[in-house]
Protein backbone atom coordinates (compact mmCIF):
# COMPACT_ATOMS: atom_id res chain seq x y z
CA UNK A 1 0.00 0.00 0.00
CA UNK A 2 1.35 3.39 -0.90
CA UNK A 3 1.81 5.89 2.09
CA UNK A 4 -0.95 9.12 1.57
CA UNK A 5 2.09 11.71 0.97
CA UNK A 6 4.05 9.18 -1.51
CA UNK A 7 2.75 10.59 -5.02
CA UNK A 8 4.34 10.13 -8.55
CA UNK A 9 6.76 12.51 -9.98
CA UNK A 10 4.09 13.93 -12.97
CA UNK A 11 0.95 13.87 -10.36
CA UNK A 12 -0.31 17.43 -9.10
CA UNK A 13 1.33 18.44 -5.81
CA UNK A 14 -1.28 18.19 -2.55
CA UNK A 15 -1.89 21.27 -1.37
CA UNK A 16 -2.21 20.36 2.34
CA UNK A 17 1.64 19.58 3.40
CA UNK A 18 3.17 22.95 3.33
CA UNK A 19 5.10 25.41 5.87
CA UNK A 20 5.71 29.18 6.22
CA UNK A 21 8.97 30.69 8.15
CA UNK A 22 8.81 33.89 9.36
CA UNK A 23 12.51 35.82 8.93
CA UNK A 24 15.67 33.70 8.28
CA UNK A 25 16.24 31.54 11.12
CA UNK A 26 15.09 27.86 11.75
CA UNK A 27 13.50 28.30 15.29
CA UNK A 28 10.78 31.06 12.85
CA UNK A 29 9.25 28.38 11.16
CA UNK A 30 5.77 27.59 11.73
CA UNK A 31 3.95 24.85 10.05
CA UNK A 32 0.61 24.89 11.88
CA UNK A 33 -1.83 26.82 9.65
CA UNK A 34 -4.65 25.24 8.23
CA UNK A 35 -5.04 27.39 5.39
CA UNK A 36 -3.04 30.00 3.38
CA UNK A 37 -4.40 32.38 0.28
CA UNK A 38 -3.55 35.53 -1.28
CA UNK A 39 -1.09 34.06 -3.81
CA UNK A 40 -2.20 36.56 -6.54
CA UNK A 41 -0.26 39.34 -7.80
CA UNK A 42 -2.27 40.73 -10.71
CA UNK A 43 -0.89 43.68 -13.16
CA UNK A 44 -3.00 46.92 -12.83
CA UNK A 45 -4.09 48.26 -16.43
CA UNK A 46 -5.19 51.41 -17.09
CA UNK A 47 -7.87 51.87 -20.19
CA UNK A 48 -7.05 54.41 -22.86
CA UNK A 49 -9.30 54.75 -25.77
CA UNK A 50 -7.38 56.03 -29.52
CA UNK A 51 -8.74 58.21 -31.20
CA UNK A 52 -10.63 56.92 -34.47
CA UNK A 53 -10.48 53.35 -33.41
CA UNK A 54 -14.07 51.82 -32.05
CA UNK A 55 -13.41 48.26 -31.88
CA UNK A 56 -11.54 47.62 -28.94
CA UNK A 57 -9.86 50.19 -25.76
CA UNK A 58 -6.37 49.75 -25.37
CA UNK A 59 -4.89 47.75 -21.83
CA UNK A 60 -1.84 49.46 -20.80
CA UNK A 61 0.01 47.99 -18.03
CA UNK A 62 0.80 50.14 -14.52
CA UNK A 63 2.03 48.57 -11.90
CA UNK A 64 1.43 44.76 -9.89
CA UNK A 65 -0.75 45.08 -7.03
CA UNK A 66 -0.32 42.15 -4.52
CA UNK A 67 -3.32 41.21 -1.95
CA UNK A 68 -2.36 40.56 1.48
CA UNK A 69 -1.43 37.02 2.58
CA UNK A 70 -3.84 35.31 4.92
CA UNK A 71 -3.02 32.69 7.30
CA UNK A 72 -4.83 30.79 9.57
CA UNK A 73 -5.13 28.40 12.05
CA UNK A 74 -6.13 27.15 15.88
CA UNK A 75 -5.28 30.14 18.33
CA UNK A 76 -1.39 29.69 19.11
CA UNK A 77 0.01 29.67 22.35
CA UNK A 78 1.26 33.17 23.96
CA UNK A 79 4.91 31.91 23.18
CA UNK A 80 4.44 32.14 19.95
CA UNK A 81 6.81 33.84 17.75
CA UNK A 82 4.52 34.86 15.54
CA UNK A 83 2.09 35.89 17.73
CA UNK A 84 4.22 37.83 19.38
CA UNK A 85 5.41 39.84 16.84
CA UNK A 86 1.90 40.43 15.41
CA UNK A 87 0.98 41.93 18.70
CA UNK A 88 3.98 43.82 18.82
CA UNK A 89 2.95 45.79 15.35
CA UNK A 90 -0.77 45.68 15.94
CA UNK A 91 -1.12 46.28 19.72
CA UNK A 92 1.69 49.30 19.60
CA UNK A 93 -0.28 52.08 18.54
CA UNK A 94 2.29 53.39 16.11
CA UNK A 95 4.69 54.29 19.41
CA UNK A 96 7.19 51.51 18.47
CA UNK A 97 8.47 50.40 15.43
CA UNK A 98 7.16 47.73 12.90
CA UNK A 99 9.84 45.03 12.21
CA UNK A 100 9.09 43.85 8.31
CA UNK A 101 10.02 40.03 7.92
CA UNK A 102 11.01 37.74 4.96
CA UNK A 103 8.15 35.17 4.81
CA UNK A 104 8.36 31.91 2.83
CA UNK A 105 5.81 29.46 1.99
CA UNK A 106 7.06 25.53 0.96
CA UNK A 107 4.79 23.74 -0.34
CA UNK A 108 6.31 20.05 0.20
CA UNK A 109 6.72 16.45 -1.40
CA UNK A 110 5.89 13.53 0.27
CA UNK A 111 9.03 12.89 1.72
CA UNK A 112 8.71 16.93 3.33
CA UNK A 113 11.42 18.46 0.66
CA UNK A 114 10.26 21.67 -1.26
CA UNK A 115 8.26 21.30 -4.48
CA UNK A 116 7.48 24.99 -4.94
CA UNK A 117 8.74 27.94 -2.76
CA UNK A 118 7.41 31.64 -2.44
CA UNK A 119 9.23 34.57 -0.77
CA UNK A 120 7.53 37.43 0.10
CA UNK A 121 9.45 40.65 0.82
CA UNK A 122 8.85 43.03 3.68
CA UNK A 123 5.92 41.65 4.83
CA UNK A 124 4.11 42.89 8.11
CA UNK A 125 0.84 41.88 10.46
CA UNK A 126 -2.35 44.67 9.23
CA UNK A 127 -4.94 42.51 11.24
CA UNK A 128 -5.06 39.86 13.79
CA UNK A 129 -9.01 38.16 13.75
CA UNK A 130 -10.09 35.68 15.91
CA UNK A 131 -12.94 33.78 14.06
CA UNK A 132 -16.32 34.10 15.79
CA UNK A 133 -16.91 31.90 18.66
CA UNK A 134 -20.61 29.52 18.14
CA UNK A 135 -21.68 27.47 20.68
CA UNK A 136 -23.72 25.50 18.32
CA UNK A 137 -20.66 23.77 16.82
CA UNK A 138 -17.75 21.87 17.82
CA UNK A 139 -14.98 23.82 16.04
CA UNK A 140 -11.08 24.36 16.87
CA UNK A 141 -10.83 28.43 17.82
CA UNK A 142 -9.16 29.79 14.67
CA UNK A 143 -7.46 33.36 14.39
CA UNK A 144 -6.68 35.22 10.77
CA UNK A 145 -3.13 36.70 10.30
CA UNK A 146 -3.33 39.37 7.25
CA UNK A 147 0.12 40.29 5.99
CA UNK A 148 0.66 43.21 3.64
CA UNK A 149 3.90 42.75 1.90
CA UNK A 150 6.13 44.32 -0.81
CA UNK A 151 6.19 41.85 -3.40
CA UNK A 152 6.39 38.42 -3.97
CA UNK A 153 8.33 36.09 -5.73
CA UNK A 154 7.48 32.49 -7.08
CA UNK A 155 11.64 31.13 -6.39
CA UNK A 156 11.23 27.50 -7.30
């Protein structure tokens, strides 16, 4: 029987093994999210329309806009890294400074090596959510990390 993460070399990668670090050391990783999105930078166009031609408007190209990564996953402990550095930046009113990190996202093989790997450059927390409580259902607490970043780069 072949093991869940084993795959074959031209099958799609799973999208549920991957990992994020936080800055450039080992003890920032954090692998516990359940989810991850805002993998989209999308080029801005700006419509001109030339003079004596009705059949189309020209698309001229401005600038990449990036939307903000969005993590999440079961409330972390207080001695989180993370954690702590999103409270530092959210819960400082301005009065001390915002650190910008390095972030990378792995998404992993079977075997835990890197298939595909993102960077994303001076990224920082804009909002710390903790999903609504219900007492209706039996659901892990979850909390919502937006990063805003600089840009992002697809390096593998």
């Amino acid at each position: 029987m072949r093991d869940v993460l084993s795959i074959r070399p031209d099958d799609p990668p799973a999208a549920f093994y991957f990992t994020v670090t936080f800055g450039t050391q080992p003890k920032d990783a954090d692998s516990s999210f359940r989810e991850v999105s805002g993998i989209a930078p999308e080029m801005e166009t700006e419509a001109v329309v030339e003079g004596g031609e009705n059949r189309y408007v020209l698309a001229l190209p401005k600038a990449v806009k990036h939307p903000k990564l969005v993590l999440k996953r079961g409330i972390a402990p207080n001695t989180s890294r993370l954690l702590m550095w999103c409270q530092a930046a959210l819960e400082g009113g301005l009065n001390r400074p915002i650190f910008p990190k390095q972030i990378h996202l792995f998404l992993l093989d079977g075997l835990g090596s890197p298939l595909r790997v993102w960077s994303f450059a001076n990224a920082y927390p804009v909002k710390l959510e903790v999903e609504g409580f219900n007492s209706t259902k039996n659901e892990v607490a979850v909390e919502k990390i937006e990063l805003s970043y600089a840009f992002s780069k697809r390096e593998v």
